[in-house]
PDB file of N, CA and C in Angstrom:
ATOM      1  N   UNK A   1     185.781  78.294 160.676  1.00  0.00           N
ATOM      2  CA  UNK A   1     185.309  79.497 160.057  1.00  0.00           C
ATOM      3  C   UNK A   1     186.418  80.138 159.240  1.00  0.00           C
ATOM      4  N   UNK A   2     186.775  79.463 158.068  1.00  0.00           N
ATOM      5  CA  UNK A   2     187.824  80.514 157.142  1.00  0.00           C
ATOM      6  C   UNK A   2     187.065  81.130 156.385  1.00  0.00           C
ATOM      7  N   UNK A   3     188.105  82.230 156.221  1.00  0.00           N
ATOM      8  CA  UNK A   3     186.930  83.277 155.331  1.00  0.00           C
ATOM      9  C   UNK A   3     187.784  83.093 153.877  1.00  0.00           C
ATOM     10  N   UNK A   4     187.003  82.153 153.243  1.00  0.00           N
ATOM     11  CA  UNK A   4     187.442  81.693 152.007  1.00  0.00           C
ATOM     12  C   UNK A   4     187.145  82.816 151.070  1.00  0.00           C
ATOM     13  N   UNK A   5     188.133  83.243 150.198  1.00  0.00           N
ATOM     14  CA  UNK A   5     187.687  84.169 149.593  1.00  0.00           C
ATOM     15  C   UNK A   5     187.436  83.646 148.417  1.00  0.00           C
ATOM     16  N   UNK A   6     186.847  84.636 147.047  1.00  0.00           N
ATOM     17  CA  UNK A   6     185.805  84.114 146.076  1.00  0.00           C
ATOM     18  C   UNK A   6     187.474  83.699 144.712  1.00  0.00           C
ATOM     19  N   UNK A   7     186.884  82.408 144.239  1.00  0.00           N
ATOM     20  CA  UNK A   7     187.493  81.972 143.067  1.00  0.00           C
ATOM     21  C   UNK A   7     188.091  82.442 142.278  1.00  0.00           C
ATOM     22  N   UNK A   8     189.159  83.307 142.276  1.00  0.00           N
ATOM     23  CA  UNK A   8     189.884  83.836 140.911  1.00  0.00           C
ATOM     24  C   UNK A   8     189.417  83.662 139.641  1.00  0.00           C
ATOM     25  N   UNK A   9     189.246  82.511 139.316  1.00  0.00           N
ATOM     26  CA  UNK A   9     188.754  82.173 137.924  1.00  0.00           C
ATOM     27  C   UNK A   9     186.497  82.747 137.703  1.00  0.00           C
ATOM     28  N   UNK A  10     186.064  82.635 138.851  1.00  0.00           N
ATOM     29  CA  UNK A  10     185.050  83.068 138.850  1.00  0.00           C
ATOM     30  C   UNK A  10     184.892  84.505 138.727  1.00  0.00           C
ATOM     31  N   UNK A  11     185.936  85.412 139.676  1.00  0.00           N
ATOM     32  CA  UNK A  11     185.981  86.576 138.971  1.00  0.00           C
ATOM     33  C   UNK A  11     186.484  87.105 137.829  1.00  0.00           C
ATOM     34  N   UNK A  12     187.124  86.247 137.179  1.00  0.00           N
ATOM     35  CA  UNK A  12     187.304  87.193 135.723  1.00  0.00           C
ATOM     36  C   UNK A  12     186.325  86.387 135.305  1.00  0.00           C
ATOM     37  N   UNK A  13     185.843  85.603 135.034  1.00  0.00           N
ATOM     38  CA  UNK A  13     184.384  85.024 134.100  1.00  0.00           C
ATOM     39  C   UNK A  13     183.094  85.993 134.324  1.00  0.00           C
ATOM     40  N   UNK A  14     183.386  86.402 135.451  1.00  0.00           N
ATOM     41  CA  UNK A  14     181.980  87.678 135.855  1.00  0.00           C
ATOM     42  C   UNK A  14     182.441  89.049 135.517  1.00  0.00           C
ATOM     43  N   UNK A  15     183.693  89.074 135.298  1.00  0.00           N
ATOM     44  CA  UNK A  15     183.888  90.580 134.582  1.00  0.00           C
ATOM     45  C   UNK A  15     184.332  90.687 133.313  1.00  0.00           C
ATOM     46  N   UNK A  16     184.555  89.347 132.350  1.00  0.00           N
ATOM     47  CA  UNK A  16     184.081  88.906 130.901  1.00  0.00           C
ATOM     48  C   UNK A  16     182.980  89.432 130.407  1.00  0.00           C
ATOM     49  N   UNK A  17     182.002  88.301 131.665  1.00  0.00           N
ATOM     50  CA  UNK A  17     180.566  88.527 131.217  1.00  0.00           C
ATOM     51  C   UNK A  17     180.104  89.604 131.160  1.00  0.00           C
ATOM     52  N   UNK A  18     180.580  90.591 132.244  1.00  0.00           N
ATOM     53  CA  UNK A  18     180.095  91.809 132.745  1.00  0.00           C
ATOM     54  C   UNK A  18     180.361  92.274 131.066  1.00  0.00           C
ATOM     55  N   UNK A  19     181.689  92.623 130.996  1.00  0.00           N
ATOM     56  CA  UNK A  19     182.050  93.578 129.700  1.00  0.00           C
ATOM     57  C   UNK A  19     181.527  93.449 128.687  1.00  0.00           C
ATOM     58  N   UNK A  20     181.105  91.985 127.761  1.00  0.00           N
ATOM     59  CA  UNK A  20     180.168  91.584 126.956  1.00  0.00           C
ATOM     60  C   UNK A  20     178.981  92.397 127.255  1.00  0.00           C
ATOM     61  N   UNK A  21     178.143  92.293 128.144  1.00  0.00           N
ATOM     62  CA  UNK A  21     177.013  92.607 128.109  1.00  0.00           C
ATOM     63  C   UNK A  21     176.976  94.381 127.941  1.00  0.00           C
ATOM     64  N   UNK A  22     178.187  94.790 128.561  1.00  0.00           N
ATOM     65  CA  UNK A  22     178.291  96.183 128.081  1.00  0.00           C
ATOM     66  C   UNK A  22     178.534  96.363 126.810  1.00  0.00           C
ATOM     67  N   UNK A  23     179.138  95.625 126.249  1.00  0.00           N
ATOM     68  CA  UNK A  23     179.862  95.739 124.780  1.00  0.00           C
ATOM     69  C   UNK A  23     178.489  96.055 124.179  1.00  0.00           C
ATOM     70  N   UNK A  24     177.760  94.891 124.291  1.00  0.00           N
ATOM     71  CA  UNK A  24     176.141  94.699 123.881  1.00  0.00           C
ATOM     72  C   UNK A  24     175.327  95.589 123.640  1.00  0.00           C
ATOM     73  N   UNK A  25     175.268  95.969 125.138  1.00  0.00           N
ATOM     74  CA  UNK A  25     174.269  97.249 125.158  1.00  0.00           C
ATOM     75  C   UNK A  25     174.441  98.378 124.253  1.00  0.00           C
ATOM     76  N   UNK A  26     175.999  98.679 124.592  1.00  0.00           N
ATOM     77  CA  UNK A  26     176.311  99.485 123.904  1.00  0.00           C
ATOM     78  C   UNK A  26     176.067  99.538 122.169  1.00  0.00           C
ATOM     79  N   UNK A  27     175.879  98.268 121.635  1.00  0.00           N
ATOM     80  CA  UNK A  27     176.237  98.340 119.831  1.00  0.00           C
ATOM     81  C   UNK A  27     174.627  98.438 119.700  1.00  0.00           C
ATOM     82  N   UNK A  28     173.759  97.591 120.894  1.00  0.00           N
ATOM     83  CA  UNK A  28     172.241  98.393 120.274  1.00  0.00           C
ATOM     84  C   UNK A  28     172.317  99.930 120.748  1.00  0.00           C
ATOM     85  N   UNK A  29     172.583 100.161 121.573  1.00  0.00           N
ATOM     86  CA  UNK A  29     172.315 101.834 121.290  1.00  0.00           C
ATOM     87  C   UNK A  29     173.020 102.446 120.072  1.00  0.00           C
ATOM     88  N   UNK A  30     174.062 101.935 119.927  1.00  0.00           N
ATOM     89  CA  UNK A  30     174.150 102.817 118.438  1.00  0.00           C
ATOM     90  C   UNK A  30     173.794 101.649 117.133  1.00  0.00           C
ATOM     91  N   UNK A  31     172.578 100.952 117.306  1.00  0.00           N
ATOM     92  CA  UNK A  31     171.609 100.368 116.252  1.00  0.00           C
ATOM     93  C   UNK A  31     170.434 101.260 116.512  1.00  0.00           C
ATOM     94  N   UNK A  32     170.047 101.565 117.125  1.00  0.00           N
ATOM     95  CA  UNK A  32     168.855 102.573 117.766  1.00  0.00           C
ATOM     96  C   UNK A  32     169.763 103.816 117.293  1.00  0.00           C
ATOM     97  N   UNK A  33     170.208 104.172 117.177  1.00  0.00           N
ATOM     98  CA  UNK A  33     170.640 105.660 116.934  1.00  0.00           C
ATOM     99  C   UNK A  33     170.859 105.918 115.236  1.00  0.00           C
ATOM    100  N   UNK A  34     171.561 104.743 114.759  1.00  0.00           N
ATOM    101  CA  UNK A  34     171.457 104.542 113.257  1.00  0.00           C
ATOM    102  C   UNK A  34     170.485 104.566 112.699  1.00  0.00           C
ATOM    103  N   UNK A  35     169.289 104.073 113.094  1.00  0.00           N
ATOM    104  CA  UNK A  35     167.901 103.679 112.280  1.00  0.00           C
ATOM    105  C   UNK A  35     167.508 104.799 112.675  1.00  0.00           C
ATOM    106  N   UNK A  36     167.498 105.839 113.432  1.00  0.00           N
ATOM    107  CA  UNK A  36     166.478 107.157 113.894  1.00  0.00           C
ATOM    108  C   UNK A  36     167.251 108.100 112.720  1.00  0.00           C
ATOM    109  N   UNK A  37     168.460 108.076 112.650  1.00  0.00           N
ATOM    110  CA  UNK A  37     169.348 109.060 111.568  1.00  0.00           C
ATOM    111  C   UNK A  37     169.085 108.300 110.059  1.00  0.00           C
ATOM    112  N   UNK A  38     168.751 107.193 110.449  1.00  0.00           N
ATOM    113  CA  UNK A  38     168.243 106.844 108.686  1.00  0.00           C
ATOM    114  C   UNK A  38     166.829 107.321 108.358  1.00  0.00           C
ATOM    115  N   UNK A  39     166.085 107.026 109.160  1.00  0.00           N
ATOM    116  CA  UNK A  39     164.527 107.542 109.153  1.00  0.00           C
ATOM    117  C   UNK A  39     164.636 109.094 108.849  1.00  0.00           C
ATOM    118  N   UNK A  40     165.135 109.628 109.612  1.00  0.00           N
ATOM    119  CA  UNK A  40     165.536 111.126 109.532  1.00  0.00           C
ATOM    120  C   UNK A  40     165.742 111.372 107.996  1.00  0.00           C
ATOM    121  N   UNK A  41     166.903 110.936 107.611  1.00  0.00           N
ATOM    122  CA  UNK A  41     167.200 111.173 106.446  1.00  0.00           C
ATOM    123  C   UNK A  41     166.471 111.005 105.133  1.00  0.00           C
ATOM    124  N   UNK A  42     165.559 109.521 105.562  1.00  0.00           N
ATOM    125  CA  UNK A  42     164.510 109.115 104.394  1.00  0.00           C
ATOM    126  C   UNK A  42     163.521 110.002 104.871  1.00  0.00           C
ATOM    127  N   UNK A  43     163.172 110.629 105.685  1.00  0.00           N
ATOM    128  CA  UNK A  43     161.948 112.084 105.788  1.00  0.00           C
ATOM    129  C   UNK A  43     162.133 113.177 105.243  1.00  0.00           C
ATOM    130  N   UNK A  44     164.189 113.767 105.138  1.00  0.00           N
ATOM    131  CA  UNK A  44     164.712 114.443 104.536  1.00  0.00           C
ATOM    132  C   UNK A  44     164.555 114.808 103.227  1.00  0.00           C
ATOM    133  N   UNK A  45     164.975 113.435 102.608  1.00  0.00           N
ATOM    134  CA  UNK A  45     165.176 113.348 100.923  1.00  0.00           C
ATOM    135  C   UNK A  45     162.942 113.330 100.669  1.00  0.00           C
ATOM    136  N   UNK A  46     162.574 112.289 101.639  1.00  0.00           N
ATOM    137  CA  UNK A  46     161.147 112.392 100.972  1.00  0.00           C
ATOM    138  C   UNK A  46     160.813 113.844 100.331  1.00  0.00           C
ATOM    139  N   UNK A  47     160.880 114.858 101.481  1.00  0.00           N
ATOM    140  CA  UNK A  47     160.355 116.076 101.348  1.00  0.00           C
ATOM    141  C   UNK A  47     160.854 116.790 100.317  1.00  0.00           C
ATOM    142  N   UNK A  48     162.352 116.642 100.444  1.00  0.00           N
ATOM    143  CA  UNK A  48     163.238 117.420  99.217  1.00  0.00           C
ATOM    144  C   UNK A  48     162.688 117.058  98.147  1.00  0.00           C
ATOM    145  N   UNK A  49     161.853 115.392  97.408  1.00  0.00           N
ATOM    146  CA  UNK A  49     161.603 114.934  96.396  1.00  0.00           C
ATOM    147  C   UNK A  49     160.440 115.671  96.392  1.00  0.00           C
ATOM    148  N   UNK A  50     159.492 115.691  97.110  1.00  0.00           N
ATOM    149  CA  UNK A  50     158.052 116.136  97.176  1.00  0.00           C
ATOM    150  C   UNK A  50     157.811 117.963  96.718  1.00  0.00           C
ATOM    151  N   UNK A  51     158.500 118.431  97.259  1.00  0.00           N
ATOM    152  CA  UNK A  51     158.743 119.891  96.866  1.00  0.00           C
ATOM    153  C   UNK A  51     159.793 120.193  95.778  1.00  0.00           C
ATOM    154  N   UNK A  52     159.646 119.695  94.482  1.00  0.00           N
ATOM    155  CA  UNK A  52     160.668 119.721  93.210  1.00  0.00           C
ATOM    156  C   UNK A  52     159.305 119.609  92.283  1.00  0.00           C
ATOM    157  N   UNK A  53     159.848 120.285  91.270  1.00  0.00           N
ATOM    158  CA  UNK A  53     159.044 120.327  89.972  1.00  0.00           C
ATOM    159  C   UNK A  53     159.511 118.969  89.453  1.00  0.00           C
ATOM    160  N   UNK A  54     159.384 118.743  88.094  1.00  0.00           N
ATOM    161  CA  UNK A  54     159.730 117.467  87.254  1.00  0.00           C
ATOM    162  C   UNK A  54     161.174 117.667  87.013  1.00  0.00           C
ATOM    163  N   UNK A  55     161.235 118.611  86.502  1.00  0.00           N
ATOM    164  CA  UNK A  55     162.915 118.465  86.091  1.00  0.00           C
ATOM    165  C   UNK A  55     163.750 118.912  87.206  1.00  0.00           C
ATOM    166  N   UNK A  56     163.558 118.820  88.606  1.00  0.00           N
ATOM    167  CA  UNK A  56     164.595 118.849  89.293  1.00  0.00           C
ATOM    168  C   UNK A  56     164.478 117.696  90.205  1.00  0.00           C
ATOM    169  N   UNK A  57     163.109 116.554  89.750  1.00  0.00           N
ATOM    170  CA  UNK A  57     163.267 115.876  90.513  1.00  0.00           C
ATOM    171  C   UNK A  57     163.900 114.637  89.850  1.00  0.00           C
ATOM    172  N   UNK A  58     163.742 114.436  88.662  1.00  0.00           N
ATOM    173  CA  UNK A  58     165.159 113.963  87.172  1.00  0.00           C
ATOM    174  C   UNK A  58     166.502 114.449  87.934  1.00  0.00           C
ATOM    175  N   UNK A  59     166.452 115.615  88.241  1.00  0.00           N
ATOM    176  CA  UNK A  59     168.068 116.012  88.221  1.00  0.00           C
ATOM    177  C   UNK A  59     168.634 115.420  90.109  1.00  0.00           C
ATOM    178  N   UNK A  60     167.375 115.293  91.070  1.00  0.00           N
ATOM    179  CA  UNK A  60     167.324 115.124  92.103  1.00  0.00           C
ATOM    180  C   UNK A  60     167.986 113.361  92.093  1.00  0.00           C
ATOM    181  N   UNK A  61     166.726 113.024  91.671  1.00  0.00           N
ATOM    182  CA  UNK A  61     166.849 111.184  91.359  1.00  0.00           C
ATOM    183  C   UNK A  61     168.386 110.548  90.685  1.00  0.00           C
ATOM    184  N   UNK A  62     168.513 111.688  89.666  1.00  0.00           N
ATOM    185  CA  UNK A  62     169.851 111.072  89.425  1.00  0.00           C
ATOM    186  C   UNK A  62     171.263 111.174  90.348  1.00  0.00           C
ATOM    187  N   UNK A  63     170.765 112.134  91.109  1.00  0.00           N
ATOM    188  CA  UNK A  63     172.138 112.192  91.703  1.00  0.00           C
ATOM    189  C   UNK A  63     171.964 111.543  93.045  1.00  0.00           C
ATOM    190  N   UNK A  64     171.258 111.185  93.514  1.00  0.00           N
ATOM    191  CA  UNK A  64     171.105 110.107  94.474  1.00  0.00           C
ATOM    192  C   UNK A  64     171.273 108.990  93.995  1.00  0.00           C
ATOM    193  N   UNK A  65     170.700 108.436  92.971  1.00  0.00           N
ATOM    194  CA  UNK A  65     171.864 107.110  91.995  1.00  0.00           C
ATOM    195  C   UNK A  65     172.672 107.092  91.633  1.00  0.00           C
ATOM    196  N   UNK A  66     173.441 108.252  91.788  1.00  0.00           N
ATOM    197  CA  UNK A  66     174.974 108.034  90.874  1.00  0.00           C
ATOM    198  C   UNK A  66     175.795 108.118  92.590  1.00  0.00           C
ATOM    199  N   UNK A  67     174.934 108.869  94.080  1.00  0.00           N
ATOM    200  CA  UNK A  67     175.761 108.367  95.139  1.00  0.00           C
ATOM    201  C   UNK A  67     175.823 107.136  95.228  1.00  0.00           C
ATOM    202  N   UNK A  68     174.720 106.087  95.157  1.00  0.00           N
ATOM    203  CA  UNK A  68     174.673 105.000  95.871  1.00  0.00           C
ATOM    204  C   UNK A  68     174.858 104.126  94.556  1.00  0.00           C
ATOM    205  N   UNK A  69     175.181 104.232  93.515  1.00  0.00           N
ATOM    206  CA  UNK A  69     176.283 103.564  92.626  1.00  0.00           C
ATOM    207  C   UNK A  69     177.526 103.856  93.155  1.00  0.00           C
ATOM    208  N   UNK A  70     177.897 104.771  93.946  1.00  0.00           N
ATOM    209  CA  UNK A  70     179.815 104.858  94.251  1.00  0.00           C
ATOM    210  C   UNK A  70     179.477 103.802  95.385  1.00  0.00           C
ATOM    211  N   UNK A  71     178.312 103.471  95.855  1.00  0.00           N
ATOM    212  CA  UNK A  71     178.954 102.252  96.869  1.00  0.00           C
ATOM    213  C   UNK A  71     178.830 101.119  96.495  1.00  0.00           C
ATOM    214  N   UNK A  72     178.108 100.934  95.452  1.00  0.00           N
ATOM    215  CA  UNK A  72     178.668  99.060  94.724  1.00  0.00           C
ATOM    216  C   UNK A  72     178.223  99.672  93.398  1.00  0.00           C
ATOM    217  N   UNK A  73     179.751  99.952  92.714  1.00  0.00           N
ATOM    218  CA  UNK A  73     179.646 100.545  91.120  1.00  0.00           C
ATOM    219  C   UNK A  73     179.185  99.210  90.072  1.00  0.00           C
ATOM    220  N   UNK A  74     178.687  98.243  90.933  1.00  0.00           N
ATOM    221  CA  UNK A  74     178.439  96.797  89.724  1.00  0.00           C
ATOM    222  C   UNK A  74     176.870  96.801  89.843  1.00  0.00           C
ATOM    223  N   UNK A  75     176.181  97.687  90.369  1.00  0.00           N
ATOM    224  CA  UNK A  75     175.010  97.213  91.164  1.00  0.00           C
ATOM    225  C   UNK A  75     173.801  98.648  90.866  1.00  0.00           C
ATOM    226  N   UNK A  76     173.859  98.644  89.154  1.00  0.00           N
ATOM    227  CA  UNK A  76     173.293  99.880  89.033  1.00  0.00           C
ATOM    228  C   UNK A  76     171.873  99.633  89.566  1.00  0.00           C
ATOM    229  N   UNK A  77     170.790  98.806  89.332  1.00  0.00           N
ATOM    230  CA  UNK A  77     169.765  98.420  89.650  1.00  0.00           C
ATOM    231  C   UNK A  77     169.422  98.465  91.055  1.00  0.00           C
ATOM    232  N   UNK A  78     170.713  98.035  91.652  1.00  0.00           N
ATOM    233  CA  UNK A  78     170.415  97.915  93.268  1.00  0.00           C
ATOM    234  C   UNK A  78     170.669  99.411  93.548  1.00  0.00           C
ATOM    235  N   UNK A  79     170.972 100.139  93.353  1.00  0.00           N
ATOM    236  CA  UNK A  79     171.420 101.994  93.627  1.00  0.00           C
ATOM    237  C   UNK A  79     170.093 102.507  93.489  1.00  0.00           C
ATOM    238  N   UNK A  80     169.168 102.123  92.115  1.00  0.00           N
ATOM    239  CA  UNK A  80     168.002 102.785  91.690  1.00  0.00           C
ATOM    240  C   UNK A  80     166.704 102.013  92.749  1.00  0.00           C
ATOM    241  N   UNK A  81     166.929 100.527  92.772  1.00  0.00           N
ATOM    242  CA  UNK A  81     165.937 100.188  94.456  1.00  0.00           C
ATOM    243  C   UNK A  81     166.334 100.971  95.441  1.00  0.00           C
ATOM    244  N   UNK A  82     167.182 101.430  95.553  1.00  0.00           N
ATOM    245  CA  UNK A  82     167.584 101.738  97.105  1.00  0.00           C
ATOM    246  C   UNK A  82     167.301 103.245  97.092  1.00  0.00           C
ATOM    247  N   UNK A  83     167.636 103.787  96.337  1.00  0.00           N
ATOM    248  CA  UNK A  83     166.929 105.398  95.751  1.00  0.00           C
ATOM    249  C   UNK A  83     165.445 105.740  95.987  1.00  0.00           C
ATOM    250  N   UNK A  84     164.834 104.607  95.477  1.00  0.00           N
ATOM    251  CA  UNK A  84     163.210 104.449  95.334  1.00  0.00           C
ATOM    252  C   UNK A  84     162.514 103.882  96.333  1.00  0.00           C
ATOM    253  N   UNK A  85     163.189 102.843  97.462  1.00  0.00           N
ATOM    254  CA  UNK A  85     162.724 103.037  98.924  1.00  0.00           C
ATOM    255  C   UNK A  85     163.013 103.657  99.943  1.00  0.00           C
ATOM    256  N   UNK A  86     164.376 104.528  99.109  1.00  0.00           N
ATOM    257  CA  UNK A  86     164.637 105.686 100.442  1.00  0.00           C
ATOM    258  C   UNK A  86     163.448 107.282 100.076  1.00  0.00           C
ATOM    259  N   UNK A  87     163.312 107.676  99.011  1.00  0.00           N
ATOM    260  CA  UNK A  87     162.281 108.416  98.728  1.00  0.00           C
ATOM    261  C   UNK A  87     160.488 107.785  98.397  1.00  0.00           C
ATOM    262  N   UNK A  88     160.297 106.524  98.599  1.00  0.00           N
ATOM    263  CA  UNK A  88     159.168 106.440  98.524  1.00  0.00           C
ATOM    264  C   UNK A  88     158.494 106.531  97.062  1.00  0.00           C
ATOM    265  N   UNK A  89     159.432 105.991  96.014  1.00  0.00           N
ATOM    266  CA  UNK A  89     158.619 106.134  94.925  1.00  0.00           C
ATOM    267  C   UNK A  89     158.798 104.347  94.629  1.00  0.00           C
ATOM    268  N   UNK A  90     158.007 104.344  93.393  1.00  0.00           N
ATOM    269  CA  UNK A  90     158.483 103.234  92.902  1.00  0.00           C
ATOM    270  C   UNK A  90     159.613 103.112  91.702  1.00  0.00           C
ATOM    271  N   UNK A  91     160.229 101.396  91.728  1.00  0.00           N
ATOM    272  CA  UNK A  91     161.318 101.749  91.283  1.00  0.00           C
ATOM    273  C   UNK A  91     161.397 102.178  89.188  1.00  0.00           C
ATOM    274  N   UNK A  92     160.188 101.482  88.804  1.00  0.00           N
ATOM    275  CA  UNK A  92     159.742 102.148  88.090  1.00  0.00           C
ATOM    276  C   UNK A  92     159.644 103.913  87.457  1.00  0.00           C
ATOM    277  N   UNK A  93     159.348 104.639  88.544  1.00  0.00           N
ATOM    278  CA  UNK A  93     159.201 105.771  88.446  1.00  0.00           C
ATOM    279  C   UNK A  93     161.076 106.307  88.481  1.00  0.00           C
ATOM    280  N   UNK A  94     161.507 105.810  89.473  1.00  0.00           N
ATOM    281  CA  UNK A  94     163.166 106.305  89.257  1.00  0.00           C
ATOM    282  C   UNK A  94     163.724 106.219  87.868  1.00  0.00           C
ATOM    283  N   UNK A  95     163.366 104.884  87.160  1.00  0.00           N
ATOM    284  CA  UNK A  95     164.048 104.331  85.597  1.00  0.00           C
ATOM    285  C   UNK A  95     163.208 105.656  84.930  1.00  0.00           C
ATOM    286  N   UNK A  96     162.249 105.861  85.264  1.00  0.00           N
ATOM    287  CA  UNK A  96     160.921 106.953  83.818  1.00  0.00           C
ATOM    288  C   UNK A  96     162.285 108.373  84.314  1.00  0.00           C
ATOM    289  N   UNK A  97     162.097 108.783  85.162  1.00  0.00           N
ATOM    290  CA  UNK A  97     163.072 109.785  85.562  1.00  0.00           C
ATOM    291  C   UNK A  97     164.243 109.664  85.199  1.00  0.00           C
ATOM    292  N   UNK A  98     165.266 109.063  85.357  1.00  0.00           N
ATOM    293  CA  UNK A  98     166.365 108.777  84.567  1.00  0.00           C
ATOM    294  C   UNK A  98     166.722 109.115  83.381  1.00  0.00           C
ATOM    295  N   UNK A  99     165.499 108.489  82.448  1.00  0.00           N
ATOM    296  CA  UNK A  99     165.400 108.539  81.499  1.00  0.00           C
ATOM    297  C   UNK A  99     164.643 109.367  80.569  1.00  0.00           C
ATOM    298  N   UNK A 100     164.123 110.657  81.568  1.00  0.00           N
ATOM    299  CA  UNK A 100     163.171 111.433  80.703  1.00  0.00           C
ATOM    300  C   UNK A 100     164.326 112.228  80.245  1.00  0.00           C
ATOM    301  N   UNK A 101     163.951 112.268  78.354  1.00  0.00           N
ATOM    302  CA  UNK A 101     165.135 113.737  78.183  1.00  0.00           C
ATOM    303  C   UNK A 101     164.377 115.139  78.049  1.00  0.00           C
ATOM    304  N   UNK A 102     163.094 115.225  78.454  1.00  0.00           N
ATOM    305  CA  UNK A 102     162.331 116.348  78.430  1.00  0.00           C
ATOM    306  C   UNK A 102     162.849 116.952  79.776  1.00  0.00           C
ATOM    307  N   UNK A 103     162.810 116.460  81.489  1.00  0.00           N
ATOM    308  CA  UNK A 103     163.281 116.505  82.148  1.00  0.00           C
ATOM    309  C   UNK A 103     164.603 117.408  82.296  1.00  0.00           C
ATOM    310  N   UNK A 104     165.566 116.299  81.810  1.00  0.00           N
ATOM    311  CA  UNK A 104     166.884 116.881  82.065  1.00  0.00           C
ATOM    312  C   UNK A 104     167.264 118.062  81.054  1.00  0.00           C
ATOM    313  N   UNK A 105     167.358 117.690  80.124  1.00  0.00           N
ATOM    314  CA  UNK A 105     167.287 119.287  79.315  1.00  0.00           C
ATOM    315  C   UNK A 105     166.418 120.246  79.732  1.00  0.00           C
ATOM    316  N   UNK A 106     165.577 120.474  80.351  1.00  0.00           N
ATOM    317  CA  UNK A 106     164.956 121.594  80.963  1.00  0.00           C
ATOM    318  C   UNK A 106     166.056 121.532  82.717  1.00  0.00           C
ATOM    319  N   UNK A 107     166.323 120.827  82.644  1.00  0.00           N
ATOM    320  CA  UNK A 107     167.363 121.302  84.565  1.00  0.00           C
ATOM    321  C   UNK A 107     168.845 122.079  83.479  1.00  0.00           C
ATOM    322  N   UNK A 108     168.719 121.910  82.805  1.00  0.00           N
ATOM    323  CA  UNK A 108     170.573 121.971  82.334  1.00  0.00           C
ATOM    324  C   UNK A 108     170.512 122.890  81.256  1.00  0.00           C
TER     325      UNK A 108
END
């Protein structure tokens, strides 16, 4: 009857594993916490777009493309998709906005 005690090498492989799986848990909870603050935010801007006349929503649209041009300044097209599925328009409608000068001369 020795009281063999447990494998050295088995316990750090179970408190590897252990920590991984915490690591884990942990990066989906803050994937779950990211997507609720993005949703948030695309409910945010929706509304802000929805309650604007024409020319502040020209002056609105553009400056949400000229943020998300500072994060890939090569990628004007991709700034104006990403504009237009974070507010729910089409991307169409962002380029007409952009480009209305009836619009912006009435914000300015």
């Amino acid at each position: 009857m020795s009281g063999q005690s447990p494998d050295p090498l088995e316990q750090i492989m179970a408190t590897v594993v252990s920590g991984f799986q915490q690591t884990t848990d942990a990066i989906r909870e803050l994937q779950l916490k990211q997507e609720a603050l993005e949703r948030q935010q695309q409910q945010q801007a929706k509304a802000a777009y929805q309650g604007m006349t024409g020319c502040g929503k020209s002056r609105y649209v553009a400056e949400l493309v000229e943020i998300e041009k500072q994060k890939d300044p090569t990628n004007t097209r991709g700034a104006q998709k990403r504009v237009a599925d974070t507010i729910g328009i089409s991307s169409a409608r962002v380029t007409q906005l952009l480009n209305s000068d009836k619009n912006r001369k009435n914000g300015k």
